[in-house]
PDB file of N, CA and C in Angstrom:
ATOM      1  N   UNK A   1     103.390  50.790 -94.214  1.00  0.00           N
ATOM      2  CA  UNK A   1     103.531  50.604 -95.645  1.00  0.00           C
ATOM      3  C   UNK A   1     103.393  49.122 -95.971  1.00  0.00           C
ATOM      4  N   UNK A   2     102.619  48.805 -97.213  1.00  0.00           N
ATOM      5  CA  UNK A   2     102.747  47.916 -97.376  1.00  0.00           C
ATOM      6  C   UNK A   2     103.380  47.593 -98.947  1.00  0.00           C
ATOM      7  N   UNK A   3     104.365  46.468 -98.402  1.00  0.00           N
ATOM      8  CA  UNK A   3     105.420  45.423 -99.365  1.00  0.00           C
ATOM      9  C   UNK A   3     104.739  44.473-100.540  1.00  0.00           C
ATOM     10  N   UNK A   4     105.029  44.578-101.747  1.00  0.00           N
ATOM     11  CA  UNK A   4     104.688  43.129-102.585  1.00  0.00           C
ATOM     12  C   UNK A   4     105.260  43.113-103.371  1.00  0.00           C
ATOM     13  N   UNK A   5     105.820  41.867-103.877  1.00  0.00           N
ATOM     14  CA  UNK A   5     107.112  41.399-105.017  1.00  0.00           C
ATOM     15  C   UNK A   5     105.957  41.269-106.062  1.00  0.00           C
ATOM     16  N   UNK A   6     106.659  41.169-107.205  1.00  0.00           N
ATOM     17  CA  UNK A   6     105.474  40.686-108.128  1.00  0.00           C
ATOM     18  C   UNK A   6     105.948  40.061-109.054  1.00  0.00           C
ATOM     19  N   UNK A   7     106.098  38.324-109.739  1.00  0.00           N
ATOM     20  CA  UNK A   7     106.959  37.991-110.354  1.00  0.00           C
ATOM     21  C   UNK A   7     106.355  38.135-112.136  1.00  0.00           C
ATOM     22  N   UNK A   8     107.453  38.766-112.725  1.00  0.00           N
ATOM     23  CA  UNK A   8     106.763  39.159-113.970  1.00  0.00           C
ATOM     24  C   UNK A   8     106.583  37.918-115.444  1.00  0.00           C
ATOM     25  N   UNK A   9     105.783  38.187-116.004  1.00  0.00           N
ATOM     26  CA  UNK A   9     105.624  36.798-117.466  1.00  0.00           C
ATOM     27  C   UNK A   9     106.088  37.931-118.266  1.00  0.00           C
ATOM     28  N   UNK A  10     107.163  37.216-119.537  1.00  0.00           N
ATOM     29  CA  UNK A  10     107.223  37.751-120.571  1.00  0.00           C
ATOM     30  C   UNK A  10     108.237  39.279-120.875  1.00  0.00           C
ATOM     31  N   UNK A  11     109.297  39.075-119.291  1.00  0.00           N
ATOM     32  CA  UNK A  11     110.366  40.493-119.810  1.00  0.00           C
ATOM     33  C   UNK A  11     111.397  39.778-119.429  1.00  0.00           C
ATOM     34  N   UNK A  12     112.447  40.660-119.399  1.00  0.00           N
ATOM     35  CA  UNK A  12     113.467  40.436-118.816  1.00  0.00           C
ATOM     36  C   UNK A  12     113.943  40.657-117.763  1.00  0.00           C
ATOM     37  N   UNK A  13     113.577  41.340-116.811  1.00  0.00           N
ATOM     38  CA  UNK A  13     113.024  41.618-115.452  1.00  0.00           C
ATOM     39  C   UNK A  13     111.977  40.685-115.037  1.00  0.00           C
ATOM     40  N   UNK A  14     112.647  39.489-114.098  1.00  0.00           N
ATOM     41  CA  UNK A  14     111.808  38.922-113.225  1.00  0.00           C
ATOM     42  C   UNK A  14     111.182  39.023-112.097  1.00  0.00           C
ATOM     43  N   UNK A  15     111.295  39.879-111.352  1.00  0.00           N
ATOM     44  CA  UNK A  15     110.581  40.531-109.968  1.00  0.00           C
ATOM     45  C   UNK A  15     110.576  42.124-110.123  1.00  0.00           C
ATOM     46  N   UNK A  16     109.400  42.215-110.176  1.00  0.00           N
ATOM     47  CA  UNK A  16     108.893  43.978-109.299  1.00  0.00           C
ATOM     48  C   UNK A  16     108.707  44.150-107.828  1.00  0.00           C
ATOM     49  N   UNK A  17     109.297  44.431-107.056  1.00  0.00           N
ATOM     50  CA  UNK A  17     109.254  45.235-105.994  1.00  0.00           C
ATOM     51  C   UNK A  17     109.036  46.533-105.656  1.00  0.00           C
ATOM     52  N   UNK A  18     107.306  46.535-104.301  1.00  0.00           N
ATOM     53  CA  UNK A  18     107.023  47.799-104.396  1.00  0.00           C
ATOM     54  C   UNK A  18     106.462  48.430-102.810  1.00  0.00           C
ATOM     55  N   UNK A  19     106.491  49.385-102.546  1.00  0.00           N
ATOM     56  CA  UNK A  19     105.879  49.746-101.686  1.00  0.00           C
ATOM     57  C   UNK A  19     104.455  50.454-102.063  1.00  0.00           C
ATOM     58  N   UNK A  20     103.658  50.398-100.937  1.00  0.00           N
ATOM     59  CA  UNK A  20     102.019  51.337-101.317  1.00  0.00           C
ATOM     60  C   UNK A  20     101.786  51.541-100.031  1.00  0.00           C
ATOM     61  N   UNK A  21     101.740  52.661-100.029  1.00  0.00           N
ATOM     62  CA  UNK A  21     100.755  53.332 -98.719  1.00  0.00           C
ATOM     63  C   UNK A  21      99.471  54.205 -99.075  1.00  0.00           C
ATOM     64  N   UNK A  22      98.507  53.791 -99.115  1.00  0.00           N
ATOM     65  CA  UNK A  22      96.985  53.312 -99.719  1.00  0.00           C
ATOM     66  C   UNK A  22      96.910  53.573-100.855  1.00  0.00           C
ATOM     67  N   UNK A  23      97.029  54.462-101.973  1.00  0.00           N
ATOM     68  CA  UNK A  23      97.139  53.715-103.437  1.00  0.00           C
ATOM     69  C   UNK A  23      98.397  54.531-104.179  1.00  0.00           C
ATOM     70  N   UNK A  24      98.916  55.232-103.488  1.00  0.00           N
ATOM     71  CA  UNK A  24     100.771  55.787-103.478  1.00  0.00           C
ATOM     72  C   UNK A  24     101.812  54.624-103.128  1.00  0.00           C
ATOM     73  N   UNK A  25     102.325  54.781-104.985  1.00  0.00           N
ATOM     74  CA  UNK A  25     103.388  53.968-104.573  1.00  0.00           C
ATOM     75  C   UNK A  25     104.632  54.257-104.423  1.00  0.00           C
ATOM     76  N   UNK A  26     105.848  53.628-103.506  1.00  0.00           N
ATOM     77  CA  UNK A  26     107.286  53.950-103.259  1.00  0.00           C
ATOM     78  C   UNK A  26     107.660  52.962-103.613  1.00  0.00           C
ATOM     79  N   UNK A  27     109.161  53.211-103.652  1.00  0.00           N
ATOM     80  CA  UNK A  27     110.182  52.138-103.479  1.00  0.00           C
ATOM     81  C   UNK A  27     110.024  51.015-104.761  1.00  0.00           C
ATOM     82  N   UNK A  28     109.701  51.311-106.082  1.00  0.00           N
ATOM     83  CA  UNK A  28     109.803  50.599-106.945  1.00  0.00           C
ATOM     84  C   UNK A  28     111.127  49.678-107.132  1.00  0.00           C
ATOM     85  N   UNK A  29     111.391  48.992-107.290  1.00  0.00           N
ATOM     86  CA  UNK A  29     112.894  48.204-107.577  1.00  0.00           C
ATOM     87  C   UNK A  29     112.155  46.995-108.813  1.00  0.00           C
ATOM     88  N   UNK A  30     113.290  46.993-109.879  1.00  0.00           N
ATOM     89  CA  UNK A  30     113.218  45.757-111.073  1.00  0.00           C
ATOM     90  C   UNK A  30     114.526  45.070-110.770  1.00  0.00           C
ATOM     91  N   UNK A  31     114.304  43.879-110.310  1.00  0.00           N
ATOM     92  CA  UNK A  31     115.450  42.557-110.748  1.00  0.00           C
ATOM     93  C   UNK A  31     115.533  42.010-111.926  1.00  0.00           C
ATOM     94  N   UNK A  32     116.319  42.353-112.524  1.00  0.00           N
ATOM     95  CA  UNK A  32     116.966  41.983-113.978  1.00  0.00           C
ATOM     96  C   UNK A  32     116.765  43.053-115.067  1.00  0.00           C
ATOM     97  N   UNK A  33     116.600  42.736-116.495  1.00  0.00           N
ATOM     98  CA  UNK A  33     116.153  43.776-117.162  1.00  0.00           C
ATOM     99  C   UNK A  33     117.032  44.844-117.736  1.00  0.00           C
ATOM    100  N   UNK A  34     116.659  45.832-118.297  1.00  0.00           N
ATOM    101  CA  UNK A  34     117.606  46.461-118.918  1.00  0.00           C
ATOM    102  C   UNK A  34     117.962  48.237-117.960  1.00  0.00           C
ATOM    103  N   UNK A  35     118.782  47.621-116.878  1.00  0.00           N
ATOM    104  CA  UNK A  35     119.721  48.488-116.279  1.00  0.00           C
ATOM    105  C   UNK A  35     119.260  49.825-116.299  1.00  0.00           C
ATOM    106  N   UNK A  36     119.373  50.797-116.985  1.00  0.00           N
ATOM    107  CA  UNK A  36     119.131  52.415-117.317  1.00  0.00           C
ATOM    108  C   UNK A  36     117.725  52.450-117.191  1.00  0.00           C
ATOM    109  N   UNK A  37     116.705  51.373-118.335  1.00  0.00           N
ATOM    110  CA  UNK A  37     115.588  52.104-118.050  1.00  0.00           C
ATOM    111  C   UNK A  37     114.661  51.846-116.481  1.00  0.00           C
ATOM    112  N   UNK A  38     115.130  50.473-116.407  1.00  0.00           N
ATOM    113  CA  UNK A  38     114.686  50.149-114.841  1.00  0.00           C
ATOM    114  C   UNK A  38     115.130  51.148-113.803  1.00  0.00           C
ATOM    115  N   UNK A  39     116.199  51.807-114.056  1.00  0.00           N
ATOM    116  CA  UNK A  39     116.138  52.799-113.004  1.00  0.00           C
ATOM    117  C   UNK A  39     115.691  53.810-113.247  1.00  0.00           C
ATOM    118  N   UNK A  40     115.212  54.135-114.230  1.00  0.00           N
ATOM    119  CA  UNK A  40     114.946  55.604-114.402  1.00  0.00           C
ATOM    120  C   UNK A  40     113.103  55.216-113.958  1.00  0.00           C
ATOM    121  N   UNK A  41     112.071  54.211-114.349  1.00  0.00           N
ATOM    122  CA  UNK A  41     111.275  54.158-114.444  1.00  0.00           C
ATOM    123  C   UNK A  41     111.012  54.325-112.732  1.00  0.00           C
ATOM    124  N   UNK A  42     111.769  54.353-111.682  1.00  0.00           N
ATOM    125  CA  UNK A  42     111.256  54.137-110.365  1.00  0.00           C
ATOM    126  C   UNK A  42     111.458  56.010-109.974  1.00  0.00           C
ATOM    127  N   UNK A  43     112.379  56.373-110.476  1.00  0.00           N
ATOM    128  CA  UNK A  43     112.362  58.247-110.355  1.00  0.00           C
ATOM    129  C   UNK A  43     111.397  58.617-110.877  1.00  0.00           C
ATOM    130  N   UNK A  44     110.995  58.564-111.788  1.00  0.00           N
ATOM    131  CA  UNK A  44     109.623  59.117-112.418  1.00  0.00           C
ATOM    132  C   UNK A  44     108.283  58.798-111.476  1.00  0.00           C
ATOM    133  N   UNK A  45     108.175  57.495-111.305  1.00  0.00           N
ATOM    134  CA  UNK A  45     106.816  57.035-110.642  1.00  0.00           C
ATOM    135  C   UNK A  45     106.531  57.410-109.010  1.00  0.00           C
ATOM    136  N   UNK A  46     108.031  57.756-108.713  1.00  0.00           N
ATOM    137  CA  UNK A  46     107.720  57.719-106.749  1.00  0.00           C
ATOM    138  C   UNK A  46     106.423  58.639-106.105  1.00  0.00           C
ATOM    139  N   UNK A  47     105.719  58.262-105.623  1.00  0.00           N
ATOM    140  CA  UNK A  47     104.312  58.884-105.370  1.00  0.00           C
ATOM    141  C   UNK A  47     103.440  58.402-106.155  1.00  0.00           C
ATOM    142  N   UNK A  48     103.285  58.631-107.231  1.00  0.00           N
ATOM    143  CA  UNK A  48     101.839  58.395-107.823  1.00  0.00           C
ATOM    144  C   UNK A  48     101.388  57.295-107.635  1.00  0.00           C
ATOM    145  N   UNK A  49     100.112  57.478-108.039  1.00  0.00           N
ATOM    146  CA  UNK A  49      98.818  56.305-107.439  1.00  0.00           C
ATOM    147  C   UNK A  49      98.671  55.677-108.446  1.00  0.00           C
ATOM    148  N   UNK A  50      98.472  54.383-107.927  1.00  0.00           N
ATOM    149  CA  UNK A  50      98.336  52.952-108.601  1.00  0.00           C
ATOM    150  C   UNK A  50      97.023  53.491-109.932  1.00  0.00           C
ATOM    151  N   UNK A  51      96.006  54.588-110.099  1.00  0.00           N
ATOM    152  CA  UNK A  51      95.491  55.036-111.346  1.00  0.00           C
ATOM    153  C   UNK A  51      96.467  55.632-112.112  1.00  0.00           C
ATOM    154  N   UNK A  52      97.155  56.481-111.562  1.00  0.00           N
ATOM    155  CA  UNK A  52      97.749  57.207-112.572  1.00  0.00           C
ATOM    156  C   UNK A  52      99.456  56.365-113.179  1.00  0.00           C
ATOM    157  N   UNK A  53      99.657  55.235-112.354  1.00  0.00           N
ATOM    158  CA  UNK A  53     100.499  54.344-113.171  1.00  0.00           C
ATOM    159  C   UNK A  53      99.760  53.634-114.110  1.00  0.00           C
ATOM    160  N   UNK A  54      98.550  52.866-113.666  1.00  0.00           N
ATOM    161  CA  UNK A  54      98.023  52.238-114.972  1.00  0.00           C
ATOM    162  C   UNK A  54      97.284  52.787-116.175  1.00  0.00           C
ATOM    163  N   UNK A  55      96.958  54.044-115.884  1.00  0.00           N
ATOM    164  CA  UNK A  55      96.939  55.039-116.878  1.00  0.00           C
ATOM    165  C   UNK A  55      97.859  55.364-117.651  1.00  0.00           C
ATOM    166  N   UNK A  56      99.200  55.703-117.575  1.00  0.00           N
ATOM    167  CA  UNK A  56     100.215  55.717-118.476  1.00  0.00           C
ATOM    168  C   UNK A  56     101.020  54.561-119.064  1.00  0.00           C
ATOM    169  N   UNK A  57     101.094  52.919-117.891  1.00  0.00           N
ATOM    170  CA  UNK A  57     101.720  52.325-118.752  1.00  0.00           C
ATOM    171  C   UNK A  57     101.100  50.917-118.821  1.00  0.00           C
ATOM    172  N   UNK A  58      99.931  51.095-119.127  1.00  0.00           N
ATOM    173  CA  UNK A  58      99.051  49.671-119.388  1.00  0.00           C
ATOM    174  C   UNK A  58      98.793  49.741-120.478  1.00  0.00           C
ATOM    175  N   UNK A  59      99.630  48.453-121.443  1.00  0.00           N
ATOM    176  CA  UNK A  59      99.333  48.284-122.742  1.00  0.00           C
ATOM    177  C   UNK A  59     100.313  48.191-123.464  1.00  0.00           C
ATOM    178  N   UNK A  60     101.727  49.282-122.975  1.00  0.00           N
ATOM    179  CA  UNK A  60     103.252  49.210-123.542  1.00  0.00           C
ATOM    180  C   UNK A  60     103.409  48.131-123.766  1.00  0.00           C
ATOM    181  N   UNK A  61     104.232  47.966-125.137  1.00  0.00           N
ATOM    182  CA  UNK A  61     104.644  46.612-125.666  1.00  0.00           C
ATOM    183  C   UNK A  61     105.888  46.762-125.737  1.00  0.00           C
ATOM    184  N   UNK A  62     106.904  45.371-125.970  1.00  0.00           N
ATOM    185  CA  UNK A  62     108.060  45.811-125.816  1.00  0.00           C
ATOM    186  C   UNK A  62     108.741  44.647-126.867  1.00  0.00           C
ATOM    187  N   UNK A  63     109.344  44.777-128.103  1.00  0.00           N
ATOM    188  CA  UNK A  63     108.797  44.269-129.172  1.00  0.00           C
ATOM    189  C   UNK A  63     107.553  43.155-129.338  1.00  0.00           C
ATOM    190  N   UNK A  64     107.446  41.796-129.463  1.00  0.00           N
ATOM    191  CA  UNK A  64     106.819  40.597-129.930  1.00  0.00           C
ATOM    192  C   UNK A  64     106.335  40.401-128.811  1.00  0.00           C
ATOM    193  N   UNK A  65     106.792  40.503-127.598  1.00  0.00           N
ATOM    194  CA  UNK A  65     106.398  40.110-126.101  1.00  0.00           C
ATOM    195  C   UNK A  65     104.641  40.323-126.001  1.00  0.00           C
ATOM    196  N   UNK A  66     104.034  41.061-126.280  1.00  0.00           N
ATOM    197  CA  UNK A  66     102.792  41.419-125.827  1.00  0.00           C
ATOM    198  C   UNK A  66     102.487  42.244-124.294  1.00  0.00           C
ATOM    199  N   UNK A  67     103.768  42.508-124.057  1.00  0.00           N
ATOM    200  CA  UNK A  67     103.815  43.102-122.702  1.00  0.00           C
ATOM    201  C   UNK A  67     105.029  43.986-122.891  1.00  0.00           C
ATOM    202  N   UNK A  68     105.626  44.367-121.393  1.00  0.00           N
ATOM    203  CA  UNK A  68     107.296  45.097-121.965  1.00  0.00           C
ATOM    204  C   UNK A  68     106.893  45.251-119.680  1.00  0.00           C
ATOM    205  N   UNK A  69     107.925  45.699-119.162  1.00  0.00           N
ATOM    206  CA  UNK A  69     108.633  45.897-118.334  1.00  0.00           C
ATOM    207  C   UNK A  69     107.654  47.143-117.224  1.00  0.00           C
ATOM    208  N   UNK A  70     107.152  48.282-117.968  1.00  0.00           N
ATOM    209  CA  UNK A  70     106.319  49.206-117.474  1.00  0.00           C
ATOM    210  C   UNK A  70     104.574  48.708-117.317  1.00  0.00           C
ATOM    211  N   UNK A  71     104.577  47.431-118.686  1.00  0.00           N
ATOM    212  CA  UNK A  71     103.315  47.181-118.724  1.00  0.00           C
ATOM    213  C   UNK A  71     103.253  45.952-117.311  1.00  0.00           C
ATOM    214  N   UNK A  72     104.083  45.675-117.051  1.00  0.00           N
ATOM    215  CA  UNK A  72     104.419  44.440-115.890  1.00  0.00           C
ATOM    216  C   UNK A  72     103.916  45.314-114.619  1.00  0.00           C
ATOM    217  N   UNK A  73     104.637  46.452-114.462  1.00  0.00           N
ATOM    218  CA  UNK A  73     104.626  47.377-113.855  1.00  0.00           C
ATOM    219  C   UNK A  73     103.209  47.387-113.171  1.00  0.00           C
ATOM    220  N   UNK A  74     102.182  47.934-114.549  1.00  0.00           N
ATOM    221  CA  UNK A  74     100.730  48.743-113.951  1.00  0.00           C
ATOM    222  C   UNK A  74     100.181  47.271-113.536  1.00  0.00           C
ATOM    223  N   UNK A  75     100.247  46.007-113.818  1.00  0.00           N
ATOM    224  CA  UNK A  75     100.011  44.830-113.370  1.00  0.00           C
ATOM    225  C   UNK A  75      99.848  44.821-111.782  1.00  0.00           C
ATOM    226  N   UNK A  76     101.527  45.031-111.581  1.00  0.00           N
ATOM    227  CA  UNK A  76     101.711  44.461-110.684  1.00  0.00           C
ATOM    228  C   UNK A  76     101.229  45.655-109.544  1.00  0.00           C
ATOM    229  N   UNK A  77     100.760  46.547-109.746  1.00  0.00           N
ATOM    230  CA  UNK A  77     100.634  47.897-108.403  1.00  0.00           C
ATOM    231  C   UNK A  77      99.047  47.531-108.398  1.00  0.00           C
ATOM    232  N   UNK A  78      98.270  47.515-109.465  1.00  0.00           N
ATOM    233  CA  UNK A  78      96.726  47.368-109.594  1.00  0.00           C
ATOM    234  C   UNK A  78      96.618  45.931-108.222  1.00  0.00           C
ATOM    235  N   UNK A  79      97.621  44.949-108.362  1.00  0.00           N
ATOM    236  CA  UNK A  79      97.858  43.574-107.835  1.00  0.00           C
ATOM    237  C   UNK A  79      98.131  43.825-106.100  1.00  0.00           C
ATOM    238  N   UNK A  80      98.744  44.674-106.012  1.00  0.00           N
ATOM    239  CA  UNK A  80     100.032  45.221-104.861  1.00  0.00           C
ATOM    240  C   UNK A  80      98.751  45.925-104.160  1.00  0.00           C
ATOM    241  N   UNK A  81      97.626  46.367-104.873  1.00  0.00           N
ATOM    242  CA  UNK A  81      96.487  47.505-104.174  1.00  0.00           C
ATOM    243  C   UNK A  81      95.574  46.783-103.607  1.00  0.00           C
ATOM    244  N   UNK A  82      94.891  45.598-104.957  1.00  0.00           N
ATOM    245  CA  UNK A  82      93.989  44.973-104.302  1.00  0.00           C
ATOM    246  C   UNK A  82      94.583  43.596-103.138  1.00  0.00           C
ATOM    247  N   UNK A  83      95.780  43.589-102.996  1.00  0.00           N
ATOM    248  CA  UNK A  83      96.348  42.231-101.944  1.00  0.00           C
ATOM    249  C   UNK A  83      96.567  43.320-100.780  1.00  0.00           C
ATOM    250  N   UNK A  84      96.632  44.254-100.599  1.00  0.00           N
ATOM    251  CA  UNK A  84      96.723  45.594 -99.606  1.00  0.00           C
ATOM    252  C   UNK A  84      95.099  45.379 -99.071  1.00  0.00           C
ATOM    253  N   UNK A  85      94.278  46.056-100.258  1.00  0.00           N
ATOM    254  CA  UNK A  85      92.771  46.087 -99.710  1.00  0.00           C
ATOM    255  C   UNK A  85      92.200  44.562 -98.863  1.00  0.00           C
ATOM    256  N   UNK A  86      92.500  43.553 -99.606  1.00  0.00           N
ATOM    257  CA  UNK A  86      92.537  42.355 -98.903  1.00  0.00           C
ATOM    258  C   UNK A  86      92.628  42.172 -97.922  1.00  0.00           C
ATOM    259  N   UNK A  87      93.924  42.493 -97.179  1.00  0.00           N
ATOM    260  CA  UNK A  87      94.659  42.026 -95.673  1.00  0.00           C
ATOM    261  C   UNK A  87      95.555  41.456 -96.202  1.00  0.00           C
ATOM    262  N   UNK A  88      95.745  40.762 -97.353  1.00  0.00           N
ATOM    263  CA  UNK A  88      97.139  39.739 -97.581  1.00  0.00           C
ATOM    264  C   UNK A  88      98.438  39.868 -96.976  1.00  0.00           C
ATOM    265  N   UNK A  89      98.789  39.104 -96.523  1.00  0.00           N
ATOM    266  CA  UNK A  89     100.287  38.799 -96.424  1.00  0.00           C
ATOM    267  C   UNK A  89     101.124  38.050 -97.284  1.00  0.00           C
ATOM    268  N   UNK A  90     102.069  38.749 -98.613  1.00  0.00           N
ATOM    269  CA  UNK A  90     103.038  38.344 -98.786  1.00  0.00           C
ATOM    270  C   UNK A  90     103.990  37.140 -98.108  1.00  0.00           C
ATOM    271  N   UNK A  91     103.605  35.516 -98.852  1.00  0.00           N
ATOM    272  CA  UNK A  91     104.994  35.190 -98.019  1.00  0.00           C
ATOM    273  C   UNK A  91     105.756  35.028 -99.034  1.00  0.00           C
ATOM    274  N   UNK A  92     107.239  35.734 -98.187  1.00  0.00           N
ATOM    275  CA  UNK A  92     108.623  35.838 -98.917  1.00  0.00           C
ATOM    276  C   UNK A  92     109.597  34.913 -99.048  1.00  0.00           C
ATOM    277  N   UNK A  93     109.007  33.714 -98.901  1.00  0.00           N
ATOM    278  CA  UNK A  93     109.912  32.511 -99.270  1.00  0.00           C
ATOM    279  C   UNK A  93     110.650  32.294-100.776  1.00  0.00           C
TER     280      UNK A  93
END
């Protein structure tokens, strides 16, 4: 499996954490943010593929922001797929 943090612009949740094993993602986790929906958003998504997340939440706004928390989300897995396809290594410093 492969690991990638993803640090977010513009929520209140500053890191996405995710797992992908080739375009299925696990193990969603949000640092910071608003409590209830950050957890609920990682039950819903477990399995599906990095299309069918950015299919549902690319574009969510979350008032004035121009972004919101889910839209960080399809960012960061589209990000998490192609640093996978890459070879990248995450460093976790």
């Amino acid at each position: 499996m492969y690991h990638y943090d993803y640090v977010t612009e513009k929520t209140c949740s500053q890191v996405i954490s995710l797992d992908l094993e080739g375009d299925k993602v696990h193990n969603i986790s949000f640092m910071g943010g608003c409590n209830g929906n950050l957890k609920t958003i990682p039950l819903l998504l477990e399995g599906w593929s990095v299309e069918e997340i950015e299919a549902k939440l690319t574009g969510i706004e979350c008032g004035r922001r121009g972004t919101s928390c889910a839209d960080q989300l399809a960012k960061a897995v589209r990000r998490a797929y192609e640093a996978q396809q890459n070879g990248e290594v995450q460093d976790l410093d």
